[in-house]
C-alpha atoms as a PDB file:
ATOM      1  CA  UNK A   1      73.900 -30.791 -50.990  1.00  0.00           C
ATOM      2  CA  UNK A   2      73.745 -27.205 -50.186  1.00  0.00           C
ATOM      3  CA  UNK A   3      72.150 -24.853 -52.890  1.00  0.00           C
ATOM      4  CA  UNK A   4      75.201 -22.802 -52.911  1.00  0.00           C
ATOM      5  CA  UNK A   5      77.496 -25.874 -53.545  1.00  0.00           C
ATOM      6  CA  UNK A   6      75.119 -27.039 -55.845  1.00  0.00           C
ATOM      7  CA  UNK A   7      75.401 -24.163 -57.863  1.00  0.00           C
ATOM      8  CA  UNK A   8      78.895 -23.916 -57.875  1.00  0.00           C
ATOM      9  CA  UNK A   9      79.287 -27.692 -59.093  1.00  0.00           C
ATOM     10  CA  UNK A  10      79.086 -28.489 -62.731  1.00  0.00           C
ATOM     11  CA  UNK A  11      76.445 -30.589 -63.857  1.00  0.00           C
ATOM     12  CA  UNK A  12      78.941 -33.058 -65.640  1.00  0.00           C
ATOM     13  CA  UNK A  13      80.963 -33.391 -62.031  1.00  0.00           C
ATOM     14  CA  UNK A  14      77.598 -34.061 -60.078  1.00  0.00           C
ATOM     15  CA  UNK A  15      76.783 -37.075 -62.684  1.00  0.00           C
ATOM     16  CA  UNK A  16      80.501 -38.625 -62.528  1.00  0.00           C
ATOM     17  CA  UNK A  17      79.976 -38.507 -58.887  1.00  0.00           C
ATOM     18  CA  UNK A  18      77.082 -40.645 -59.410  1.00  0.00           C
ATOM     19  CA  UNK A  19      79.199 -43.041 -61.790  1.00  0.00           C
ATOM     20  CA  UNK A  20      81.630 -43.385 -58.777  1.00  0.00           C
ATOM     21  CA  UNK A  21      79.051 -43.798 -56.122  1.00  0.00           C
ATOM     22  CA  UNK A  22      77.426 -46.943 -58.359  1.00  0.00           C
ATOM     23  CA  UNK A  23      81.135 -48.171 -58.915  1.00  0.00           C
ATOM     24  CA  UNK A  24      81.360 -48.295 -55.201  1.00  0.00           C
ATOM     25  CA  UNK A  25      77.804 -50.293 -54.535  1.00  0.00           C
ATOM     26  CA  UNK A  26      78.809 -52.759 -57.125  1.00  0.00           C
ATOM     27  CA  UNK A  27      82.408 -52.776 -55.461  1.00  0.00           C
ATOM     28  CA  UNK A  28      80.721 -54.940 -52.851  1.00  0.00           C
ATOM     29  CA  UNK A  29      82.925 -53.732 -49.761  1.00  0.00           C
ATOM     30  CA  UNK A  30      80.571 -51.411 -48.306  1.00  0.00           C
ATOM     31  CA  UNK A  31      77.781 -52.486 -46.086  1.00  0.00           C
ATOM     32  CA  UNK A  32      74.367 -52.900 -46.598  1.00  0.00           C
ATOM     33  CA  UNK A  33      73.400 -50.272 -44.807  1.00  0.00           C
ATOM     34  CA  UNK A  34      76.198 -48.078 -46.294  1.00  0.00           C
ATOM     35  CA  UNK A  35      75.196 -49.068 -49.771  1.00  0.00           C
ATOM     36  CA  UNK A  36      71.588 -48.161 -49.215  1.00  0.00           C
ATOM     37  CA  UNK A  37      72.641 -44.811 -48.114  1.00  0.00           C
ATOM     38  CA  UNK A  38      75.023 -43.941 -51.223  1.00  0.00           C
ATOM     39  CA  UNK A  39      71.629 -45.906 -53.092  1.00  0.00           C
ATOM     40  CA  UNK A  40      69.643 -43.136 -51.737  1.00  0.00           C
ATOM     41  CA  UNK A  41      71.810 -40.216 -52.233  1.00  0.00           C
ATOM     42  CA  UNK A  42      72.413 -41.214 -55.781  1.00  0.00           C
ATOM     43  CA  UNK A  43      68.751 -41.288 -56.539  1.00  0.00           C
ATOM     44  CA  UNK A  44      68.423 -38.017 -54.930  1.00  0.00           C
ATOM     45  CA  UNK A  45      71.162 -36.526 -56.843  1.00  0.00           C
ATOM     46  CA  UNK A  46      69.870 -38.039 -60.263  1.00  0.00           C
ATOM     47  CA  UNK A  47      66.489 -36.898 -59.519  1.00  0.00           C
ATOM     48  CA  UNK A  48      68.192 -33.253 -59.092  1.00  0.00           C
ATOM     49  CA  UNK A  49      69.707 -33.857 -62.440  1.00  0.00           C
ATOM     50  CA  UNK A  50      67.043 -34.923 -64.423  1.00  0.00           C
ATOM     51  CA  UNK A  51      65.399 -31.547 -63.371  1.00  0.00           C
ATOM     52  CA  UNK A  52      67.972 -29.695 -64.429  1.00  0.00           C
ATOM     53  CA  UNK A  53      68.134 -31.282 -67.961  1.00  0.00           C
ATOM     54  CA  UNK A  54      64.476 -30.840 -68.196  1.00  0.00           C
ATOM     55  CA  UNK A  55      64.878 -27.021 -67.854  1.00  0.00           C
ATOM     56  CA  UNK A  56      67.339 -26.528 -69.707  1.00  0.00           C
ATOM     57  CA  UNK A  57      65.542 -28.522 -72.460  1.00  0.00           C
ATOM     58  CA  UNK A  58      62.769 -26.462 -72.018  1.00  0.00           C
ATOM     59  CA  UNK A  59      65.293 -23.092 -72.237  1.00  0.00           C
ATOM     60  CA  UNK A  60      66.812 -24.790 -75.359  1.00  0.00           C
ATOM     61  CA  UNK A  61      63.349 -25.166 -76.570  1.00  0.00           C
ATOM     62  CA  UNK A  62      62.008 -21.505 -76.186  1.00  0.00           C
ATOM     63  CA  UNK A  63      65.325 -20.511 -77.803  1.00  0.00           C
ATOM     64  CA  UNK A  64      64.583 -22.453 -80.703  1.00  0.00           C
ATOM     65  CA  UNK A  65      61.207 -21.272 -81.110  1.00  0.00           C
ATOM     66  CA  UNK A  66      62.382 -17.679 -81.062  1.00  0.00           C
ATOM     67  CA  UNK A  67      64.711 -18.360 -83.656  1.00  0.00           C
ATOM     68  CA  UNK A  68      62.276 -19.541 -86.004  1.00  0.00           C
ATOM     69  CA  UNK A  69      59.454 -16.858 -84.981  1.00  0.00           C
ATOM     70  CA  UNK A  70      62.684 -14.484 -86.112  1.00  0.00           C
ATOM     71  CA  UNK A  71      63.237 -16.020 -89.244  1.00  0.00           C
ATOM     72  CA  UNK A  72      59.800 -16.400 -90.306  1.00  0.00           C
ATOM     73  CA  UNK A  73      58.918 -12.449 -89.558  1.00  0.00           C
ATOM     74  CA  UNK A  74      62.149 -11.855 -91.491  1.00  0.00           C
ATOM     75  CA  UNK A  75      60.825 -13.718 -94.190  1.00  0.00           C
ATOM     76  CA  UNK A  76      57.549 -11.540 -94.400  1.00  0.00           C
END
């Protein structure tokens, strides 16, 4: 997937599209080769995904901590 498509496609969308690739593996009517390829580009998708969550956990994270750095200086 392109960067710029990437971008432009929600998180939430990219995951369901994994939930519909893995609905059409188990489907059995696609061929092993075919279901090694959507195999593959699901991984690689979820593998984009988990990095995302991890940054943004690590955003939410450094949020958090400047919250409380605020509230304990305003408690000074």
């Amino acid at each position: 997937m392109s960067e710029e498509k990437k971008e432009n496609t929600r998180f939430e969308d990219r995951l369901q599209s994994v939930q519909e690739l893995i609905a059409r593996i188990e489907g059995g009517k696609l061929s092993l080769e075919d279901s090694v390829k959507e195999y593959e580009r699901g991984m690689k998708t979820l593998a984009e995904l988990d990095r995302e969550l991890a940054d943004m956990t690590r955003r939410l994270t450094v949020l958090q901590e400047g919250k409380e750095q605020e509230l304990t200086d305003e408690n000074v």
